[in-house]
PDB file of N, CA and C in Angstrom:
ATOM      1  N   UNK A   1      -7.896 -28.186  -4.399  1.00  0.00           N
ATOM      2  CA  UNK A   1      -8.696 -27.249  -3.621  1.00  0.00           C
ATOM      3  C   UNK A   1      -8.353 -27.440  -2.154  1.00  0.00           C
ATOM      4  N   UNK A   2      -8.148 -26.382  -1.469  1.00  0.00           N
ATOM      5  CA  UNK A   2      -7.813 -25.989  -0.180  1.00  0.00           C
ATOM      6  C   UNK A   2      -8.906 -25.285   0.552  1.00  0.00           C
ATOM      7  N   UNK A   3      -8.913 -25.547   2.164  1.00  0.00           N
ATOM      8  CA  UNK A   3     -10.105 -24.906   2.684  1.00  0.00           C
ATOM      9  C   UNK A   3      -8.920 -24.746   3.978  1.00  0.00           C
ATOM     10  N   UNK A   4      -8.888 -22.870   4.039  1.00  0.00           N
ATOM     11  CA  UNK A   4      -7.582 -22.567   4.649  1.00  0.00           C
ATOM     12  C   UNK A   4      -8.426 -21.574   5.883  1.00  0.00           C
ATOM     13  N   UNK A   5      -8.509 -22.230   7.502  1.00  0.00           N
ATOM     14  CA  UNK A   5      -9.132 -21.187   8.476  1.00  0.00           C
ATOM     15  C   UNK A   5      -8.696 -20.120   8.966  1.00  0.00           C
ATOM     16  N   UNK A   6      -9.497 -18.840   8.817  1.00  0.00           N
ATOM     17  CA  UNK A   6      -8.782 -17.866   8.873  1.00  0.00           C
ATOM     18  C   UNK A   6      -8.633 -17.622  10.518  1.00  0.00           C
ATOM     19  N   UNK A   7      -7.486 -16.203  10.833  1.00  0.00           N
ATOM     20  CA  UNK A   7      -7.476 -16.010  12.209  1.00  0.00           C
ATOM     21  C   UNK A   7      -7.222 -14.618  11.988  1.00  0.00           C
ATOM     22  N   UNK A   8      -8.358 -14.119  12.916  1.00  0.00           N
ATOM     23  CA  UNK A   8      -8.039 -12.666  13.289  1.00  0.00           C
ATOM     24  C   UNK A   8      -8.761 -12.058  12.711  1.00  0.00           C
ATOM     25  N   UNK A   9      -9.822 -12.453  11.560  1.00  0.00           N
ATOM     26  CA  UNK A   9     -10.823 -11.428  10.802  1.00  0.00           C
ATOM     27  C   UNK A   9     -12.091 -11.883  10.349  1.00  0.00           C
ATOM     28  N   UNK A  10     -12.307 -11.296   9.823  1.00  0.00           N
ATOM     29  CA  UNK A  10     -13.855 -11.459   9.922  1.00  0.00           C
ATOM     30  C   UNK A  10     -14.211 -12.591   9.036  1.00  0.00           C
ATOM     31  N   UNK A  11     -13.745 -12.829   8.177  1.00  0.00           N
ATOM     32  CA  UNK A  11     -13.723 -14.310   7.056  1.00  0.00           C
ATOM     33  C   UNK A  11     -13.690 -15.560   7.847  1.00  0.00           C
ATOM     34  N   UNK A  12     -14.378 -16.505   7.846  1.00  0.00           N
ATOM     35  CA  UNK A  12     -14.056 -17.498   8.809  1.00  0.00           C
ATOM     36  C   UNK A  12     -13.182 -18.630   7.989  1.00  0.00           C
ATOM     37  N   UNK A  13     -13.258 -18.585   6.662  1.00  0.00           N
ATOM     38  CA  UNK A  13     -12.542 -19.307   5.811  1.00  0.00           C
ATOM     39  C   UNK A  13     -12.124 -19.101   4.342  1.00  0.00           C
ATOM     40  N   UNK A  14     -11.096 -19.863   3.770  1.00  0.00           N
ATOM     41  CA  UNK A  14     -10.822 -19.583   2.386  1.00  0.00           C
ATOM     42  C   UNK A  14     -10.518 -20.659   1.738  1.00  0.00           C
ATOM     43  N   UNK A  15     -11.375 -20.433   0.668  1.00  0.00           N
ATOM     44  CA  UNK A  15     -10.848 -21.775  -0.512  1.00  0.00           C
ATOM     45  C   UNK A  15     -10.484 -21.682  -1.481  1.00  0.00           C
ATOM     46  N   UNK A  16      -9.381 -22.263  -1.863  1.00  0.00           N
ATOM     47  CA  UNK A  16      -7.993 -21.664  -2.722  1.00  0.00           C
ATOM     48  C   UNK A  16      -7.893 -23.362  -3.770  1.00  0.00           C
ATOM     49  N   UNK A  17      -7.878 -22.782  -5.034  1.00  0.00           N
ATOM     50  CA  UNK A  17      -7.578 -23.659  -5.593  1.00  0.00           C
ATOM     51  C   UNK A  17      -6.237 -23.226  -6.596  1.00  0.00           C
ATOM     52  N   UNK A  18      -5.250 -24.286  -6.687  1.00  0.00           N
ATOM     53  CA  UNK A  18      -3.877 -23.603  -7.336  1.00  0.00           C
ATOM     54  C   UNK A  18      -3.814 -24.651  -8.506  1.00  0.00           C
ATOM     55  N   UNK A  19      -3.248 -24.519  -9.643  1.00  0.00           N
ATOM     56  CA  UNK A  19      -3.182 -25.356 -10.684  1.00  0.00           C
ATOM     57  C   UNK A  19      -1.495 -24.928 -10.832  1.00  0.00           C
ATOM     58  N   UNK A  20      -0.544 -25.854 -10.904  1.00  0.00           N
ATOM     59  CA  UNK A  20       0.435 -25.832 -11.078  1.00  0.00           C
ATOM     60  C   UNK A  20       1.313 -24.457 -10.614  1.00  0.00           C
ATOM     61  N   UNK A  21       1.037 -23.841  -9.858  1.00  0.00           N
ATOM     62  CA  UNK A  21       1.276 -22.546  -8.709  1.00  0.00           C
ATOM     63  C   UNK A  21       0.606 -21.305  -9.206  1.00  0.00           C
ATOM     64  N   UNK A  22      -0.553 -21.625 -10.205  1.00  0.00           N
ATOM     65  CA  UNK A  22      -1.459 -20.355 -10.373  1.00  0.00           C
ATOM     66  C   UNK A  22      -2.472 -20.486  -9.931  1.00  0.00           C
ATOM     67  N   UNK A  23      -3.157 -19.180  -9.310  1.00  0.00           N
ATOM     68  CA  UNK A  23      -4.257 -19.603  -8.301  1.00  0.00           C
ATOM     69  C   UNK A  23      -5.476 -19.134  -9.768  1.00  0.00           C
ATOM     70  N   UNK A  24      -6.200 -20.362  -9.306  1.00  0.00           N
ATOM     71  CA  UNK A  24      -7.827 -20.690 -10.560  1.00  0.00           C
ATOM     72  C   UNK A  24      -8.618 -20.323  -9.677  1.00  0.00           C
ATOM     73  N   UNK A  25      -8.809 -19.968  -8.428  1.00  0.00           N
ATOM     74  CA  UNK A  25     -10.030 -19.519  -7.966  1.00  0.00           C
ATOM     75  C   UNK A  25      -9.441 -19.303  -6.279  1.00  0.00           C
ATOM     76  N   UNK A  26     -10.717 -18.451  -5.905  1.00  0.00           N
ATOM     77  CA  UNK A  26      -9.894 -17.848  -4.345  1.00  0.00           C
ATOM     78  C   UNK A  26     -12.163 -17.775  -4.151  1.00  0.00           C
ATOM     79  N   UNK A  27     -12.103 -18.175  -2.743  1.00  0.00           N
ATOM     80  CA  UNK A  27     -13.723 -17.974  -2.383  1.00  0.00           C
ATOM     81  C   UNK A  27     -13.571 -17.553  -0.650  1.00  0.00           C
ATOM     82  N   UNK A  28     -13.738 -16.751  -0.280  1.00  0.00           N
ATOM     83  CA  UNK A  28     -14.277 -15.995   0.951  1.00  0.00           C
ATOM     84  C   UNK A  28     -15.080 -16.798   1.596  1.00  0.00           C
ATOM     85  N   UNK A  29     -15.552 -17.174   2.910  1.00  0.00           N
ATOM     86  CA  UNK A  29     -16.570 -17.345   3.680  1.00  0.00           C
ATOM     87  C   UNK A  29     -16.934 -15.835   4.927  1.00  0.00           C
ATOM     88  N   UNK A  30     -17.779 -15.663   3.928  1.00  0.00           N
ATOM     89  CA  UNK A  30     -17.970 -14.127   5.583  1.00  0.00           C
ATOM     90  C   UNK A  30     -17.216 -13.124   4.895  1.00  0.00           C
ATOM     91  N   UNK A  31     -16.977 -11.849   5.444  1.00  0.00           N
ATOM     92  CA  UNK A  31     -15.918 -11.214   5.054  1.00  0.00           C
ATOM     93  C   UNK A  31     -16.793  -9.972   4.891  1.00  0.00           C
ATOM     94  N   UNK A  32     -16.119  -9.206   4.239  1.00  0.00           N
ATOM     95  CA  UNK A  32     -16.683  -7.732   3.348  1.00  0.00           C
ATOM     96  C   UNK A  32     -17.026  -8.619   1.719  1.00  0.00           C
ATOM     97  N   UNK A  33     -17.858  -8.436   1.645  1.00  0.00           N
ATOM     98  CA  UNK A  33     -18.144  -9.014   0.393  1.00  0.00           C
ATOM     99  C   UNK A  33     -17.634  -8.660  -0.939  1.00  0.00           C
ATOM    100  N   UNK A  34     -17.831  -7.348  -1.092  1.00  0.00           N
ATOM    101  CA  UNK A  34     -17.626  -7.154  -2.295  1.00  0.00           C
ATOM    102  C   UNK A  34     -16.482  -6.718  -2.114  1.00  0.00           C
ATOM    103  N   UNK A  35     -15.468  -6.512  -0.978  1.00  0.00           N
ATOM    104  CA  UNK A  35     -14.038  -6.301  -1.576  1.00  0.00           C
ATOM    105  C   UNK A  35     -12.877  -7.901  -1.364  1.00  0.00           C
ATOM    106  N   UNK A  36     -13.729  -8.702  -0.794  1.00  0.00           N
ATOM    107  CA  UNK A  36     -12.935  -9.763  -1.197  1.00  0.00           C
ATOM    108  C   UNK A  36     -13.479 -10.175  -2.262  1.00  0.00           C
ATOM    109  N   UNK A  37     -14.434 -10.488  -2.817  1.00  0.00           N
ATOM    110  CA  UNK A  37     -14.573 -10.289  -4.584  1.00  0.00           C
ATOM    111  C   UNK A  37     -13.711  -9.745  -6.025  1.00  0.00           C
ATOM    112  N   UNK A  38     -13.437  -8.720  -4.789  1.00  0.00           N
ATOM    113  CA  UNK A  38     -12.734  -8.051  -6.208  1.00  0.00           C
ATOM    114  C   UNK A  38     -10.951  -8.744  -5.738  1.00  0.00           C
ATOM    115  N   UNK A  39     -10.916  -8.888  -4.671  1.00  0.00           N
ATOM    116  CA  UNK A  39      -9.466  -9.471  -4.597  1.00  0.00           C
ATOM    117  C   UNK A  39      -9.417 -11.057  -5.071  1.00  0.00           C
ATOM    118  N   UNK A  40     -10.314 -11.773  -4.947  1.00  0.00           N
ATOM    119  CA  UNK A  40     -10.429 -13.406  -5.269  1.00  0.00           C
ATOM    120  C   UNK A  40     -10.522 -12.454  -7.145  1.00  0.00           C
ATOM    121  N   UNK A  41     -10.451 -11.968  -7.989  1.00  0.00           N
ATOM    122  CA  UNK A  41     -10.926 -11.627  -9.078  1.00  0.00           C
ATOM    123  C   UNK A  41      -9.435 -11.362  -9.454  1.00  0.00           C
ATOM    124  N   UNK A  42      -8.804 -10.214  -8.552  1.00  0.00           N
ATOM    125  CA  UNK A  42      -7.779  -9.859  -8.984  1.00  0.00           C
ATOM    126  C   UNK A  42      -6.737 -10.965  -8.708  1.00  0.00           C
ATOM    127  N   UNK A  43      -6.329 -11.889  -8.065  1.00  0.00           N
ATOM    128  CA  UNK A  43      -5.622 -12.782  -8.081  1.00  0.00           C
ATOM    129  C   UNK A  43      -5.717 -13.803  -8.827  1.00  0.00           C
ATOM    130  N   UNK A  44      -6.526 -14.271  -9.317  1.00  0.00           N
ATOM    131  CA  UNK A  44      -6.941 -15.431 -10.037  1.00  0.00           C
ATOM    132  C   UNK A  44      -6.272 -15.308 -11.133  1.00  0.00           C
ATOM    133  N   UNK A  45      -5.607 -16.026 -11.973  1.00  0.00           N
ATOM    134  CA  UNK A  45      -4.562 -16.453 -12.767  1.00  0.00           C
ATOM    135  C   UNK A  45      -3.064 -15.575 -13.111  1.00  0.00           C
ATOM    136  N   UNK A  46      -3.152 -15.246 -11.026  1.00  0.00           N
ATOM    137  CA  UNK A  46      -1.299 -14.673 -10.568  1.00  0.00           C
ATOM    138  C   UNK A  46      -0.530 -16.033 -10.136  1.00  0.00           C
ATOM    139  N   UNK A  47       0.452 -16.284  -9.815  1.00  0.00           N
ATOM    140  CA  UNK A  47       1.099 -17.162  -9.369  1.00  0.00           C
ATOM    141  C   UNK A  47       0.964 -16.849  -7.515  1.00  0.00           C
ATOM    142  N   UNK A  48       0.903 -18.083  -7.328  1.00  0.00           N
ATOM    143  CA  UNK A  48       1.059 -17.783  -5.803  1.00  0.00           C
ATOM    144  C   UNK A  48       1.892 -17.435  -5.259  1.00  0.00           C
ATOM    145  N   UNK A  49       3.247 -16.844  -6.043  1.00  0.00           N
ATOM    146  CA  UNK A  49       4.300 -16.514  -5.219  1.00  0.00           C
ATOM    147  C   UNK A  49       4.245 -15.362  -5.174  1.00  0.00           C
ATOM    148  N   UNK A  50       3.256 -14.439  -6.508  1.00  0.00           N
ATOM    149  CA  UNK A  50       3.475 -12.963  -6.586  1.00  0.00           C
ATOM    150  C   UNK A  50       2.045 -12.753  -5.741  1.00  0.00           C
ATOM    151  N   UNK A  51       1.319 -13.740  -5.476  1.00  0.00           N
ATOM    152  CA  UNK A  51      -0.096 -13.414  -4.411  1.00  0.00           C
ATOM    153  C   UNK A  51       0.758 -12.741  -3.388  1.00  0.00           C
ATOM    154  N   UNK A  52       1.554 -13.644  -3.030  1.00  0.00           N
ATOM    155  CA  UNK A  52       1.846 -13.985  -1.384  1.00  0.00           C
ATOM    156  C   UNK A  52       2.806 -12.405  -1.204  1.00  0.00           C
ATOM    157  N   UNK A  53       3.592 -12.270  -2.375  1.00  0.00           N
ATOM    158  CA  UNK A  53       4.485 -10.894  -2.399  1.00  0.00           C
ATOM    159  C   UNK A  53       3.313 -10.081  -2.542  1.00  0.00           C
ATOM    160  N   UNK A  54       2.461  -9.517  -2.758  1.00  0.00           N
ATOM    161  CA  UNK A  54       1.565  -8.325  -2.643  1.00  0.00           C
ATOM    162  C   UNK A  54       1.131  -8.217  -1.380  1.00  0.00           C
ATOM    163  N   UNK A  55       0.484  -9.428  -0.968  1.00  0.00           N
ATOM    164  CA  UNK A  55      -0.257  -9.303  -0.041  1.00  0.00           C
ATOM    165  C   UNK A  55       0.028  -9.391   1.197  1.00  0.00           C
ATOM    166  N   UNK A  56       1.086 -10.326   1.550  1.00  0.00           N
ATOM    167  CA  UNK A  56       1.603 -10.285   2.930  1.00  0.00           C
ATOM    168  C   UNK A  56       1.889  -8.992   3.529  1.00  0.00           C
ATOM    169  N   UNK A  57       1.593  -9.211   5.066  1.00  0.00           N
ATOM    170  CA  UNK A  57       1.859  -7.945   5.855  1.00  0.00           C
ATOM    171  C   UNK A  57       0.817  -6.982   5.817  1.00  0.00           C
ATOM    172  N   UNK A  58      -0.361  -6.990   4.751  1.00  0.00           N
ATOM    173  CA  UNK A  58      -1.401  -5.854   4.847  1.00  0.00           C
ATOM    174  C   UNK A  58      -2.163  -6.199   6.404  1.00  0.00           C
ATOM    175  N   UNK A  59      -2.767  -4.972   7.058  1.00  0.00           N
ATOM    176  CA  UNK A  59      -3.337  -5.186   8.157  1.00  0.00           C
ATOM    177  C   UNK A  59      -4.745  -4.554   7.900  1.00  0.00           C
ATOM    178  N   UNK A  60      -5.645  -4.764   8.774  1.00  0.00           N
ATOM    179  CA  UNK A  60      -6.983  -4.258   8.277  1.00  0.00           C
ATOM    180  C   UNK A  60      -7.386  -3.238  10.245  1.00  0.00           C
ATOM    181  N   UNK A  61      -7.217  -2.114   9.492  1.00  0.00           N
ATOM    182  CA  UNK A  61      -7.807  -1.314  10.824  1.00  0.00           C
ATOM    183  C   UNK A  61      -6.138  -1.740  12.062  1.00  0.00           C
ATOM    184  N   UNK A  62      -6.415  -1.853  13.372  1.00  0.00           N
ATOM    185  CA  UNK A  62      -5.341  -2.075  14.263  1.00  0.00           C
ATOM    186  C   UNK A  62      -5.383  -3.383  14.094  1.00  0.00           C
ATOM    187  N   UNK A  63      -5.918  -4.151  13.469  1.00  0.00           N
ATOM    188  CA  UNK A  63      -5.694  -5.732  13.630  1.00  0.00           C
ATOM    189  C   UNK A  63      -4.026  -6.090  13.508  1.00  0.00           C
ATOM    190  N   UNK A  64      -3.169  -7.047  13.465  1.00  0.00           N
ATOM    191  CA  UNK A  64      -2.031  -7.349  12.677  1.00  0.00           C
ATOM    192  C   UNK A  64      -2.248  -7.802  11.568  1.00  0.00           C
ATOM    193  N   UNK A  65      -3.636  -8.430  11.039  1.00  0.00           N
ATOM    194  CA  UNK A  65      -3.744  -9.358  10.019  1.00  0.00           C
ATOM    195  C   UNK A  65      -4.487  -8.498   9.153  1.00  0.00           C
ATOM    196  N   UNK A  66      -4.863  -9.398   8.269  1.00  0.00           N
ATOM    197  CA  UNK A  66      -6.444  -8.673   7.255  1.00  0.00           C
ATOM    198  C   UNK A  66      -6.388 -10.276   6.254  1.00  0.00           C
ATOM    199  N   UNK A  67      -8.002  -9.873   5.427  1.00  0.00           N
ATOM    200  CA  UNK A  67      -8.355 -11.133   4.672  1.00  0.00           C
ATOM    201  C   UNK A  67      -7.451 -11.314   3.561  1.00  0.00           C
ATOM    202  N   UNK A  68      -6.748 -10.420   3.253  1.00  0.00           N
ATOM    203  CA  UNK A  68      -5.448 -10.298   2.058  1.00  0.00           C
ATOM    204  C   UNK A  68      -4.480 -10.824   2.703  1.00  0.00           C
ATOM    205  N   UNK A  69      -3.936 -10.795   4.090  1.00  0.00           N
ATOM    206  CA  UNK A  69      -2.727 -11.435   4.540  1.00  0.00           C
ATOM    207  C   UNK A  69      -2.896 -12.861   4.852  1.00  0.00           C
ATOM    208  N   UNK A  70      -4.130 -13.311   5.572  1.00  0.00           N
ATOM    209  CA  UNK A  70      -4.371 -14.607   5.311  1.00  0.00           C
ATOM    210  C   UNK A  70      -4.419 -15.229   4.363  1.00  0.00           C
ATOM    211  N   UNK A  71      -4.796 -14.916   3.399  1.00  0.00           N
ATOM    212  CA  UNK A  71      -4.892 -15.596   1.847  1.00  0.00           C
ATOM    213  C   UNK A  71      -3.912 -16.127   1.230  1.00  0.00           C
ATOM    214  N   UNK A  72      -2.599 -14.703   1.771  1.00  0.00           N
ATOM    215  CA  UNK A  72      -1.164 -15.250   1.605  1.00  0.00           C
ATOM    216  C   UNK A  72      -0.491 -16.057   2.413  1.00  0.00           C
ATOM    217  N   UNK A  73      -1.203 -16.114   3.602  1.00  0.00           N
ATOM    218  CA  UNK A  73      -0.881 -17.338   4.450  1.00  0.00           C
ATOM    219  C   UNK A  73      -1.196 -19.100   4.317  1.00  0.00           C
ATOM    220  N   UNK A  74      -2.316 -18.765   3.422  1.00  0.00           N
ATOM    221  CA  UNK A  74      -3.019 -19.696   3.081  1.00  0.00           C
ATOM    222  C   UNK A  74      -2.299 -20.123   1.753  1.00  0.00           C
ATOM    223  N   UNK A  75      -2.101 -19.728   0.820  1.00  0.00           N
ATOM    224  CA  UNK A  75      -1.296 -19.815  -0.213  1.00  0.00           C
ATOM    225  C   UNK A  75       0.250 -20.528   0.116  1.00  0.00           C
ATOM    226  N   UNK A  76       0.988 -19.136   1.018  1.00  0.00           N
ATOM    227  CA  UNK A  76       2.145 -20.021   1.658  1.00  0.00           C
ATOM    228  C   UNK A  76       2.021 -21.769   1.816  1.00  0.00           C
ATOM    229  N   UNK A  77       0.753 -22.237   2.521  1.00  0.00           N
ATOM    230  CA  UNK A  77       0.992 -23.455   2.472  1.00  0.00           C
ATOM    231  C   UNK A  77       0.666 -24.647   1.646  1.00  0.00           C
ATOM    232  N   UNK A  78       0.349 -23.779   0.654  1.00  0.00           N
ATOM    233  CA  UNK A  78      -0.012 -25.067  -0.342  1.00  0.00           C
ATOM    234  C   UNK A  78       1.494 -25.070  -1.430  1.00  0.00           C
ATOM    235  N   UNK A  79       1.944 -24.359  -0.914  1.00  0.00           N
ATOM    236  CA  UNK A  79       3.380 -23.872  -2.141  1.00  0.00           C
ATOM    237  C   UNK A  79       4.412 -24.748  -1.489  1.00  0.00           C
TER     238      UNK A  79
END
């Protein structure tokens, strides 16, 4: 289990747990609730390499980032 700080959005954190490079659980702190729900839902038993390929690069509004690109940032470093 990982506790990965976010930058640039509204989530102040993420906790990522990976079992042999499949992610078993993804948890939000803050955020839009129910659509990081459904993304900690939809990732959960992907590999973190195909997380990180979906999700990287999404932006939320003019931000550069969003809670989907951090996640893959966050992922990146446990890999």
């Amino acid at each position: 289990m990982m506790t990965y700080k976010t930058k640039g959005v509204c989530s102040t954190s993420i906790q990522v747990e990976l079992k042999e490079g499949i992610i078993q659980s993804v948890d939000f702190a803050g955020g839009c609730n129910g659509n990081l729900q459904g993304i900690s839902r939809l990732v959960e038993g992907m590999t973190a390499t195909e997380a990180i390929k979906r999700l990287q690069g999404i932006h939320c509004g003019n931000r550069s980032t969003s809670c989907p690109d951090q996640l893959a940032k966050a992922l990146e470093t446990m890999i």
